[in-house]
PDB file of N, CA and C in Angstrom:
ATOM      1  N   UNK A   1      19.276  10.030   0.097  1.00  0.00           N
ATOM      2  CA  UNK A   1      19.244  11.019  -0.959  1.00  0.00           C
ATOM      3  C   UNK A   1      18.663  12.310  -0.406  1.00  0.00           C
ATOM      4  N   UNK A   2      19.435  13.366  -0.672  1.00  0.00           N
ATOM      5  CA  UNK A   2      18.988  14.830  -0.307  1.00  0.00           C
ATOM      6  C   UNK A   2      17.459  15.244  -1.201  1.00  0.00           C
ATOM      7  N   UNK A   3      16.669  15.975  -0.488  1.00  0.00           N
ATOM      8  CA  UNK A   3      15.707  16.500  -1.312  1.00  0.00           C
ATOM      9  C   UNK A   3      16.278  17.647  -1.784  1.00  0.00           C
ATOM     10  N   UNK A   4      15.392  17.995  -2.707  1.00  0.00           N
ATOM     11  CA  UNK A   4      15.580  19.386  -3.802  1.00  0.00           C
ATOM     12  C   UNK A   4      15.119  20.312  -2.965  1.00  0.00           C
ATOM     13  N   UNK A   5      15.735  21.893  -3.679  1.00  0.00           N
ATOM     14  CA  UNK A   5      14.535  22.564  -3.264  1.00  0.00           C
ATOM     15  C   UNK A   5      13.433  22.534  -2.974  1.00  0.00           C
ATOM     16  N   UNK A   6      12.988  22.144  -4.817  1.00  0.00           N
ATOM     17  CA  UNK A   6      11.576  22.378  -4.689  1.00  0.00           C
ATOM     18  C   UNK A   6      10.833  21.307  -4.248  1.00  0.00           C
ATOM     19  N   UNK A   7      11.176  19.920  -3.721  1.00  0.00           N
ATOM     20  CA  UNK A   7      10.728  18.979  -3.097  1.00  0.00           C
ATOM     21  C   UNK A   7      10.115  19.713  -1.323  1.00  0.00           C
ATOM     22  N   UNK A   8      11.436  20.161  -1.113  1.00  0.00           N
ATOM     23  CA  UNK A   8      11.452  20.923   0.353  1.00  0.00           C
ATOM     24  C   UNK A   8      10.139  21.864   0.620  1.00  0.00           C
ATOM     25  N   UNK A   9      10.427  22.829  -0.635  1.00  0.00           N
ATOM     26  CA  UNK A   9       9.109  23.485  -0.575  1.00  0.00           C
ATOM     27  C   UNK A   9       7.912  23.164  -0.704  1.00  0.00           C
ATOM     28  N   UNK A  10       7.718  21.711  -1.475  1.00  0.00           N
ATOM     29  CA  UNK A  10       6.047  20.991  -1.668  1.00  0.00           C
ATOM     30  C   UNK A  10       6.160  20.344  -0.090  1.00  0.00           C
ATOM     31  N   UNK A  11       6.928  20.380   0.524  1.00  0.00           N
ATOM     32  CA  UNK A  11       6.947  19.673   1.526  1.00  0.00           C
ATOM     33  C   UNK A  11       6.526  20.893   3.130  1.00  0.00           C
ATOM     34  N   UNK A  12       7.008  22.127   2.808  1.00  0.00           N
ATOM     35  CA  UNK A  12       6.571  22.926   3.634  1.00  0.00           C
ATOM     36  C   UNK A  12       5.490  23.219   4.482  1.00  0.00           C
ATOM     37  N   UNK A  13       4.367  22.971   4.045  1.00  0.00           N
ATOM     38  CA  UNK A  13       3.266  22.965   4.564  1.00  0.00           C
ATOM     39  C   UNK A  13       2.204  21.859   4.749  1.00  0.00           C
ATOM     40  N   UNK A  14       2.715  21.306   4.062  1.00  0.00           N
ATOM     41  CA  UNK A  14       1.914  19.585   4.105  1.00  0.00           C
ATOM     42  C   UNK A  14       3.086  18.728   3.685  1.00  0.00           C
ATOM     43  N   UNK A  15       2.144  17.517   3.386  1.00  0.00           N
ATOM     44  CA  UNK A  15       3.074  16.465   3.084  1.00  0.00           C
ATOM     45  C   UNK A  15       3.139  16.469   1.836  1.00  0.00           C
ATOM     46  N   UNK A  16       4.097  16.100   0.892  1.00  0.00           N
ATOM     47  CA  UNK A  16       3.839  15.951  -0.863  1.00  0.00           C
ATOM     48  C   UNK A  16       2.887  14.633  -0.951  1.00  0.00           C
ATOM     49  N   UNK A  17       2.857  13.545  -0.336  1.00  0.00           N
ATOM     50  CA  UNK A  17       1.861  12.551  -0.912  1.00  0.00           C
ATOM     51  C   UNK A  17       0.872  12.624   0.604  1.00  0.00           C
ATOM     52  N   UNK A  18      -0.154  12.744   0.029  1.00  0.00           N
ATOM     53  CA  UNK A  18      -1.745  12.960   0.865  1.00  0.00           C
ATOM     54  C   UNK A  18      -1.768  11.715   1.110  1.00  0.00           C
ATOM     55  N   UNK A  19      -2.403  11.316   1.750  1.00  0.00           N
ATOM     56  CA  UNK A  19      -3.199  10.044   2.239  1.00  0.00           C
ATOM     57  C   UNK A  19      -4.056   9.488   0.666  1.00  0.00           C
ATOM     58  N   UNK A  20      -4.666   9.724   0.428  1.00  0.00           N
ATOM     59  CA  UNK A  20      -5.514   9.664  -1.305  1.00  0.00           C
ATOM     60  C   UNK A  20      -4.421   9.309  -2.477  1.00  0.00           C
ATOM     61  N   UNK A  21      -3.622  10.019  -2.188  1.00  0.00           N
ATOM     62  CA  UNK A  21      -2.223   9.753  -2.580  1.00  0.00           C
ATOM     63  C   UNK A  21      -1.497   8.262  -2.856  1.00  0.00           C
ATOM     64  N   UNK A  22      -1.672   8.531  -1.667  1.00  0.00           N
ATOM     65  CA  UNK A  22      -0.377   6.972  -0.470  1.00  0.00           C
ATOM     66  C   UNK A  22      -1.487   6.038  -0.912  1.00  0.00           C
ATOM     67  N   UNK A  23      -2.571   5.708  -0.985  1.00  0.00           N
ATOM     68  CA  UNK A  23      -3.461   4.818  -1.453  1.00  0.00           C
ATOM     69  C   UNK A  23      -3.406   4.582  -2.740  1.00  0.00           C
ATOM     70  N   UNK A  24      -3.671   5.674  -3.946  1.00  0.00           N
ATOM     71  CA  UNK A  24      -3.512   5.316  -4.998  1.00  0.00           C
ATOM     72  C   UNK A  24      -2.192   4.652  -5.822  1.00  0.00           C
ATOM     73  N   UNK A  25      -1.255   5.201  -4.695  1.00  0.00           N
ATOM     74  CA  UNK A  25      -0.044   4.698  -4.956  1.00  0.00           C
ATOM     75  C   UNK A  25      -0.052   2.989  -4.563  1.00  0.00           C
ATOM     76  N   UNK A  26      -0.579   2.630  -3.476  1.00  0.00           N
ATOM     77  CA  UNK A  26      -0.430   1.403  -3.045  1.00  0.00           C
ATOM     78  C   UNK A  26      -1.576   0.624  -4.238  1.00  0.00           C
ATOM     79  N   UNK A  27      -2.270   1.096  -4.404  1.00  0.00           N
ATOM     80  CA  UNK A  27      -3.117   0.452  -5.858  1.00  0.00           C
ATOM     81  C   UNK A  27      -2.551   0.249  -7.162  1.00  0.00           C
ATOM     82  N   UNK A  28      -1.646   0.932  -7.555  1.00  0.00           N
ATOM     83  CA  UNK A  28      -1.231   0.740  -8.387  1.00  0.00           C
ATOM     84  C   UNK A  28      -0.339  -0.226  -8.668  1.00  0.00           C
ATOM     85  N   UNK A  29       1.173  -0.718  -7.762  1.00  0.00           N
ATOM     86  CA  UNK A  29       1.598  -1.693  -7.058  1.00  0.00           C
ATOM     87  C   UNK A  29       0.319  -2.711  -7.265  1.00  0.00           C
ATOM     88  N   UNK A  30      -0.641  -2.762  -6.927  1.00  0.00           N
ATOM     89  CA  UNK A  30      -1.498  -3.947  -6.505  1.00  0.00           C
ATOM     90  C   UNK A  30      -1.202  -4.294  -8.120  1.00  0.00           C
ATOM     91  N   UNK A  31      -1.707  -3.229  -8.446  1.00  0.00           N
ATOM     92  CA  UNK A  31      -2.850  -3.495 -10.040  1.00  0.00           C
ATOM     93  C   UNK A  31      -1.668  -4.325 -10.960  1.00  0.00           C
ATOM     94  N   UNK A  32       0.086  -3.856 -11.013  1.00  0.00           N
ATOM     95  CA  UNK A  32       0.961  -3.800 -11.322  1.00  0.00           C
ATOM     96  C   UNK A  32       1.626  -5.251 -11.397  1.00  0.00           C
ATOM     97  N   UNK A  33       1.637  -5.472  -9.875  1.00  0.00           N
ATOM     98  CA  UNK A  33       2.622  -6.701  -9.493  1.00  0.00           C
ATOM     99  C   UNK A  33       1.849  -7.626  -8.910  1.00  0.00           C
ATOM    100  N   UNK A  34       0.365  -7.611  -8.596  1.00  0.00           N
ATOM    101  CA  UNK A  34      -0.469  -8.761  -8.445  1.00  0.00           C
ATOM    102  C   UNK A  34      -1.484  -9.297  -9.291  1.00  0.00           C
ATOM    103  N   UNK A  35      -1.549 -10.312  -9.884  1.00  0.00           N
ATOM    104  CA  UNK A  35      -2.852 -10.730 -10.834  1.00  0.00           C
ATOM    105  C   UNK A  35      -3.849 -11.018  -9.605  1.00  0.00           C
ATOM    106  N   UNK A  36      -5.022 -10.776 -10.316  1.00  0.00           N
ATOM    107  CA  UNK A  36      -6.162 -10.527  -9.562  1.00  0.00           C
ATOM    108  C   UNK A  36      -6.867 -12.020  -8.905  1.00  0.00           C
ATOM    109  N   UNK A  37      -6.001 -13.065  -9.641  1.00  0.00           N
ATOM    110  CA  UNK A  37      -5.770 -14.679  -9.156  1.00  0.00           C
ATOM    111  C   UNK A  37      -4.771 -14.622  -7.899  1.00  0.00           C
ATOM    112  N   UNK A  38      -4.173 -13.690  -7.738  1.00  0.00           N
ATOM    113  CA  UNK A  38      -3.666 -14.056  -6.569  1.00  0.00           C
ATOM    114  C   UNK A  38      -3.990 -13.109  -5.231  1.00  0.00           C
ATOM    115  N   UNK A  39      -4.476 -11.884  -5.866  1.00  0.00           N
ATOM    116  CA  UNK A  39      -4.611 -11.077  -5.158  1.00  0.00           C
ATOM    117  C   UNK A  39      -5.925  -9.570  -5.720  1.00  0.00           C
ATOM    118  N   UNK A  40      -6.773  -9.782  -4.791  1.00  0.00           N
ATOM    119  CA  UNK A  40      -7.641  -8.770  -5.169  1.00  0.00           C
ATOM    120  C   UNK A  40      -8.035  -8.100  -3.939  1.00  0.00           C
ATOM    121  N   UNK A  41      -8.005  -6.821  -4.378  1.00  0.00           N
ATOM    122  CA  UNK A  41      -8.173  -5.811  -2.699  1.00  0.00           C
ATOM    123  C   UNK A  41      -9.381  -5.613  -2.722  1.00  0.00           C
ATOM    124  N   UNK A  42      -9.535  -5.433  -1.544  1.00  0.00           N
ATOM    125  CA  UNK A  42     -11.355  -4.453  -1.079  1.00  0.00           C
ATOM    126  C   UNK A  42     -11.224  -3.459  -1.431  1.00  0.00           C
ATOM    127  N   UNK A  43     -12.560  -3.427  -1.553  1.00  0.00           N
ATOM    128  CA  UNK A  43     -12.848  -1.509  -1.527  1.00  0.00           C
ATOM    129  C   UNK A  43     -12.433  -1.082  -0.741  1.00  0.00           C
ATOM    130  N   UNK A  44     -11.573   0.443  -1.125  1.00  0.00           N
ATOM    131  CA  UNK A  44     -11.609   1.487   0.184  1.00  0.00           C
ATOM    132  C   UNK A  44     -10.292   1.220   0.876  1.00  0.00           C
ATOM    133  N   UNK A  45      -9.896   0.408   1.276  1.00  0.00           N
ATOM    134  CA  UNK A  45      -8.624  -0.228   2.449  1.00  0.00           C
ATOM    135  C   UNK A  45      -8.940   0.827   3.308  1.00  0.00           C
ATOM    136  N   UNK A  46      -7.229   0.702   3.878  1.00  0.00           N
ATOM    137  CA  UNK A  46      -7.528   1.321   5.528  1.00  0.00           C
ATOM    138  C   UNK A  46      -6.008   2.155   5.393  1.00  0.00           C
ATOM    139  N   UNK A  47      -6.098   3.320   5.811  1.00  0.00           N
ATOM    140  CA  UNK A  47      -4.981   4.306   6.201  1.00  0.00           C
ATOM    141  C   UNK A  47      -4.731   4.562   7.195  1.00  0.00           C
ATOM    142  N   UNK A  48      -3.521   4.064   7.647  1.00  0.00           N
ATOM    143  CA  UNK A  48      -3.008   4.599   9.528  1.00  0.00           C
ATOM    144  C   UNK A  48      -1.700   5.469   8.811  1.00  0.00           C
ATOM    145  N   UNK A  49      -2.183   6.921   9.873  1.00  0.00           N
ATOM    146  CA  UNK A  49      -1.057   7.961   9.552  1.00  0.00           C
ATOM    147  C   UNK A  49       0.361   7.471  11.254  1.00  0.00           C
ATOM    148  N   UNK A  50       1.261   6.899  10.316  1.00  0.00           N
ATOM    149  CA  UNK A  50       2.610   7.244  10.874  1.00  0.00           C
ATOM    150  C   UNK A  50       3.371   7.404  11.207  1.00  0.00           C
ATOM    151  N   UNK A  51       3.397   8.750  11.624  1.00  0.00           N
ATOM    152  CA  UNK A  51       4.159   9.810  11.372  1.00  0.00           C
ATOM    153  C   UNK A  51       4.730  10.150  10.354  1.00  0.00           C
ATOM    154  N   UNK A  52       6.390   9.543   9.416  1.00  0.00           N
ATOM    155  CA  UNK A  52       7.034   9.880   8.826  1.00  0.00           C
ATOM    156  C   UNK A  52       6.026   9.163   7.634  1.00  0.00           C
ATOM    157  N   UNK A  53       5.324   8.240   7.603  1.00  0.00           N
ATOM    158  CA  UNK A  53       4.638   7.413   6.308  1.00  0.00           C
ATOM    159  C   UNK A  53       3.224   7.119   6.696  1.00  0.00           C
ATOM    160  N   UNK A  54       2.595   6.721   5.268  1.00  0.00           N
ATOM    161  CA  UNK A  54       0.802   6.620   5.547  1.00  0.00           C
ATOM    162  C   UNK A  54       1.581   5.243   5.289  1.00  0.00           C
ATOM    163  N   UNK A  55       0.367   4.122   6.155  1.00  0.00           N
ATOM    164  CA  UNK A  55       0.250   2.715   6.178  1.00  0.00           C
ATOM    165  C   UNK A  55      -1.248   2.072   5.503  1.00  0.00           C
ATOM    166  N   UNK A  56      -0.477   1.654   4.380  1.00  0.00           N
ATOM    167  CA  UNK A  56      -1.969   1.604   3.407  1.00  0.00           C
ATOM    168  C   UNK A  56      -2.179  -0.029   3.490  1.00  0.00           C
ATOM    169  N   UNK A  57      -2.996  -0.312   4.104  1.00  0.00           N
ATOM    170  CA  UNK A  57      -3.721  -1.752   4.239  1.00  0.00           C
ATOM    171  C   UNK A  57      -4.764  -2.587   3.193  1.00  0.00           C
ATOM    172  N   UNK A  58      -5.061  -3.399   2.240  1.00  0.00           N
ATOM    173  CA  UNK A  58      -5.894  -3.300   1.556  1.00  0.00           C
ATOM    174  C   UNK A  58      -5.970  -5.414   2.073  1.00  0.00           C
ATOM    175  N   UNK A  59      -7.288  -5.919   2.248  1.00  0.00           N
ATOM    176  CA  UNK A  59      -7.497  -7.329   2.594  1.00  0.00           C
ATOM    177  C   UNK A  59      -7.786  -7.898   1.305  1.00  0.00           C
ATOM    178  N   UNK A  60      -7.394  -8.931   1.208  1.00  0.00           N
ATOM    179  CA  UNK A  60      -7.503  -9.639  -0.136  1.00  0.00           C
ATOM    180  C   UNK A  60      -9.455 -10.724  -0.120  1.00  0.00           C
ATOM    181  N   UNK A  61     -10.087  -9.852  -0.738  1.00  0.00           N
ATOM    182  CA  UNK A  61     -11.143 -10.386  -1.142  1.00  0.00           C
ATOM    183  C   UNK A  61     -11.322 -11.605  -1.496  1.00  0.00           C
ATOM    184  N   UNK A  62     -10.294 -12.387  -1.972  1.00  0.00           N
ATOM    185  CA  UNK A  62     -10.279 -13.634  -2.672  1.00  0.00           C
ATOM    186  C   UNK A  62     -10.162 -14.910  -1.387  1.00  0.00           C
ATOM    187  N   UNK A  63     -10.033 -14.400  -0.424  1.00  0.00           N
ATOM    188  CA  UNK A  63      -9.586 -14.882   1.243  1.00  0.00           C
ATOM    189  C   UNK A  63     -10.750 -14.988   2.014  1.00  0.00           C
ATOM    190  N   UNK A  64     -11.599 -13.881   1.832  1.00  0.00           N
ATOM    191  CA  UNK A  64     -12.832 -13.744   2.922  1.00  0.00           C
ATOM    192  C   UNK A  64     -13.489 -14.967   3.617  1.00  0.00           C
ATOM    193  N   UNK A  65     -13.795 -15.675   2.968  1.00  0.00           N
ATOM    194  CA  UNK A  65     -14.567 -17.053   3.365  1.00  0.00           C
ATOM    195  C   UNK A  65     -13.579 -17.831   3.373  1.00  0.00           C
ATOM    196  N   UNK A  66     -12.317 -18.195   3.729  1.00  0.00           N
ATOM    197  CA  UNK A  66     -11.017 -19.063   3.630  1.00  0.00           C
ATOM    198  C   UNK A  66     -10.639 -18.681   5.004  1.00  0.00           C
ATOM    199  N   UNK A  67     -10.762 -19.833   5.996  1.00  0.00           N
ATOM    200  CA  UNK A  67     -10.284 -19.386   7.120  1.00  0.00           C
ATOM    201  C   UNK A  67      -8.736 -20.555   7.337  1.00  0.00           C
ATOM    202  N   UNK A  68      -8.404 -20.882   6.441  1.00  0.00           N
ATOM    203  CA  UNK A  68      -7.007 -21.369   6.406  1.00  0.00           C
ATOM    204  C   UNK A  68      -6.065 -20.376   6.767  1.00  0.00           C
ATOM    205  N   UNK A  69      -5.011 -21.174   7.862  1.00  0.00           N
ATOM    206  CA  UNK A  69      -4.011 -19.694   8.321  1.00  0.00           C
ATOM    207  C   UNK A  69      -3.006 -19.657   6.871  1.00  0.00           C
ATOM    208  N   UNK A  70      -3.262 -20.571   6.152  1.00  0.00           N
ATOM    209  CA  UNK A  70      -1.947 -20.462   5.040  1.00  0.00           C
ATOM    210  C   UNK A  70      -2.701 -21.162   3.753  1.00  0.00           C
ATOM    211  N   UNK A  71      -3.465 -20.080   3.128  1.00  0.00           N
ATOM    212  CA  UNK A  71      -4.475 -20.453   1.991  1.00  0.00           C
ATOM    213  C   UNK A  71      -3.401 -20.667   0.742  1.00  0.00           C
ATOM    214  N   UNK A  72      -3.247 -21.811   0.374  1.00  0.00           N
ATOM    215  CA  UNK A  72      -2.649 -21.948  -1.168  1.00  0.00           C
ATOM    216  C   UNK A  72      -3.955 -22.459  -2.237  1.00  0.00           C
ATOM    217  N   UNK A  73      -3.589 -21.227  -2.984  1.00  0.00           N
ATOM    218  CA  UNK A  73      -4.464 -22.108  -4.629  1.00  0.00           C
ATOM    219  C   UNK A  73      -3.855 -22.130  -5.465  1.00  0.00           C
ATOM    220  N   UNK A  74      -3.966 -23.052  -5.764  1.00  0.00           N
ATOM    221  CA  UNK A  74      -3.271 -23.280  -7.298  1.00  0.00           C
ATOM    222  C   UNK A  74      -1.759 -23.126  -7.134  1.00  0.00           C
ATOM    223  N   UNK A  75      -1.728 -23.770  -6.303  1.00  0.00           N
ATOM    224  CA  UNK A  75       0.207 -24.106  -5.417  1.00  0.00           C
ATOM    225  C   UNK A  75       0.666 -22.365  -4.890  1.00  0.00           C
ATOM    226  N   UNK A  76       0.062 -21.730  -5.387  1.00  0.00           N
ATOM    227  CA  UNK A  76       0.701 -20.334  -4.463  1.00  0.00           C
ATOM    228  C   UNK A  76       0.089 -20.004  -3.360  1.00  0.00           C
ATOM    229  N   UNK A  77       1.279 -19.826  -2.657  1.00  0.00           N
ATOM    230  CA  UNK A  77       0.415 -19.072  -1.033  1.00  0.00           C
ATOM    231  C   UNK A  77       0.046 -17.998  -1.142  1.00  0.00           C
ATOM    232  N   UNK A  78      -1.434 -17.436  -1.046  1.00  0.00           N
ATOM    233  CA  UNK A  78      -2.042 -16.115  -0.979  1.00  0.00           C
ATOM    234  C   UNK A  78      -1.692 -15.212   0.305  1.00  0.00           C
ATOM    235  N   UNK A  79      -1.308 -13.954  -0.031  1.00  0.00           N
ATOM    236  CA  UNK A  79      -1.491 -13.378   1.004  1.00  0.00           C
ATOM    237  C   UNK A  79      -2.886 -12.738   1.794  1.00  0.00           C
ATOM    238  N   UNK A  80      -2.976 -12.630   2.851  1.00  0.00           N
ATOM    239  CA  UNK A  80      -4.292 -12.212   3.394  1.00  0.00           C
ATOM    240  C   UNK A  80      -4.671 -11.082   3.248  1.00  0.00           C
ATOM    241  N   UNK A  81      -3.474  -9.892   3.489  1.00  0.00           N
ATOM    242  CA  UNK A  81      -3.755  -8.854   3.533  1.00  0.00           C
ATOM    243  C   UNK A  81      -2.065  -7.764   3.063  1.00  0.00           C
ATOM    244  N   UNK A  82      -2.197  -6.900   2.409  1.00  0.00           N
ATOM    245  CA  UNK A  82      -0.499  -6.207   1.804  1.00  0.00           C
ATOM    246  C   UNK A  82      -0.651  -5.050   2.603  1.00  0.00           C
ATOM    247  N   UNK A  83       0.545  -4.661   3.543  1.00  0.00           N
ATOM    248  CA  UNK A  83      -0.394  -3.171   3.912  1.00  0.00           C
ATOM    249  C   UNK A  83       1.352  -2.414   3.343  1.00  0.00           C
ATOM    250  N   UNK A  84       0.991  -1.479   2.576  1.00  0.00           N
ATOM    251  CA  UNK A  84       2.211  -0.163   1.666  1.00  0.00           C
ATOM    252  C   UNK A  84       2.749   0.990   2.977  1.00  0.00           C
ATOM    253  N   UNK A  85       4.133   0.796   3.094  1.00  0.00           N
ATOM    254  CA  UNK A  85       4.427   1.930   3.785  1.00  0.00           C
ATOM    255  C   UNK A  85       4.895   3.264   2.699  1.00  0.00           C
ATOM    256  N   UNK A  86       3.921   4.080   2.535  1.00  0.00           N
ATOM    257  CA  UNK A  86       4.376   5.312   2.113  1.00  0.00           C
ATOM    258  C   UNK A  86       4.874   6.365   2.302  1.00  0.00           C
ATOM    259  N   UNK A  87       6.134   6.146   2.139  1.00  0.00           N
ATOM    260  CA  UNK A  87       6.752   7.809   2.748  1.00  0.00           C
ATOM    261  C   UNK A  87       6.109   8.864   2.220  1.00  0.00           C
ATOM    262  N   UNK A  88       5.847   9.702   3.145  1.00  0.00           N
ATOM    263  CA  UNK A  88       5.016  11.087   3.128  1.00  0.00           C
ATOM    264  C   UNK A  88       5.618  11.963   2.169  1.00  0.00           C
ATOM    265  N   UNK A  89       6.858  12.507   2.787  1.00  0.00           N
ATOM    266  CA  UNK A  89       8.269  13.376   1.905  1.00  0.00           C
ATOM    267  C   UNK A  89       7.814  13.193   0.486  1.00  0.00           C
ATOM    268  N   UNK A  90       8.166  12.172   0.000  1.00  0.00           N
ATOM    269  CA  UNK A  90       8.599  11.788  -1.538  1.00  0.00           C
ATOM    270  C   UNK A  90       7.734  10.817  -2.146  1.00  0.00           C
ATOM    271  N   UNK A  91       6.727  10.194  -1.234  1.00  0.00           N
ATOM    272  CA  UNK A  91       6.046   8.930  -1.809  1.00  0.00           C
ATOM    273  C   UNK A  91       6.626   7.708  -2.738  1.00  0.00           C
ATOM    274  N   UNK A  92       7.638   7.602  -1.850  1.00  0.00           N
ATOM    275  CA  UNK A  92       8.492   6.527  -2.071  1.00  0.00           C
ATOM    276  C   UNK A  92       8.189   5.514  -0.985  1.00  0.00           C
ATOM    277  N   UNK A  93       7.504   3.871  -1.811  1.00  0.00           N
ATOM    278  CA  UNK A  93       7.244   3.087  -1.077  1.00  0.00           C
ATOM    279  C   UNK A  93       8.546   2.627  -0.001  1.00  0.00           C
ATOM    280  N   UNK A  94       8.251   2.230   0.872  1.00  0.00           N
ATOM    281  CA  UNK A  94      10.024   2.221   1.808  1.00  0.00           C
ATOM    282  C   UNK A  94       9.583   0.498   2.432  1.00  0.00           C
ATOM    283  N   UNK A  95       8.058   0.076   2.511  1.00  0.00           N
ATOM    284  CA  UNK A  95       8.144  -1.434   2.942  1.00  0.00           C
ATOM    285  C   UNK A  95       6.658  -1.753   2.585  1.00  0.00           C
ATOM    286  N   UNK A  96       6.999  -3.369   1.956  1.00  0.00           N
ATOM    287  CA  UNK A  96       5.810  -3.910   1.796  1.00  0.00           C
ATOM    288  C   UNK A  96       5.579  -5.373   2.372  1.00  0.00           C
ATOM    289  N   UNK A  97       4.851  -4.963   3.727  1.00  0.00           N
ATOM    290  CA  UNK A  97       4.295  -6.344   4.259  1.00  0.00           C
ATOM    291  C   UNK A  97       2.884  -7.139   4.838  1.00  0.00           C
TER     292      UNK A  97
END
C-alpha cells in the first residue's frame, strides 16, 4: 500500500511511530489478545531499533521461576517471551514472535 501525502510528510523527519509509541502499541495487543492467565508482561520491556521497525520485547512474568523449556498451565502452552515488530512508517504491526 502507497503512503499518503500526509503520511510521507509525518514521516519526513522522524519516524511516525516513536519507540514509546511501538511499545504502547505492543501493549495494547498484549492487554487485547492475552488474558493475564496466560500472559503477563514486565515492566518496561526492551526496544531494539531495526532499522525499518522497533522490536518490542516484553518477558512473561508468570514464567520467571518456571524453568520448564515448554511451561503448560492449565493445558495451554505459555509463551516465555512476545517480542512486536513495529513498522516505523505506519505503525503497523508486520510480525509477532
Amino acid at each position: 500500500m502507497d503512503q499518503s501525502i500526509s503520511m510521507i510528510a509525518l514521516n519526513s523527519s522522524q519516524p511516525f511511530a516513536s519507540e514509546t509509541y511501538a511499545k504502547k502499541v505492543a501493549l495494547l495487543v498484549l492487554d487485547d489478545r492475552y488474558p493475564n492467565s496466560v500472559f503477563l508482561p514486565q515492566e518496561g520491556g526492551t526496544v531494539v531499533d531495526g532499522g525499518d521497525v522497533w522490536s518490542v520485547t516484553f518477558e512473561n512474568v508468570l514464567l520467571k521461576d518456571n524453568p520448564d523449556p515448554f511451561p503448560i498451565v492449565d493445558g495451554v502452552l505459555l509463551p516465555r517471551a512476545l517480542t512486536f515488530d513495529v513498522r516505523k512508517a505506519d505503525a503497523a504491526i508486520v510480525d509477532i514472535h
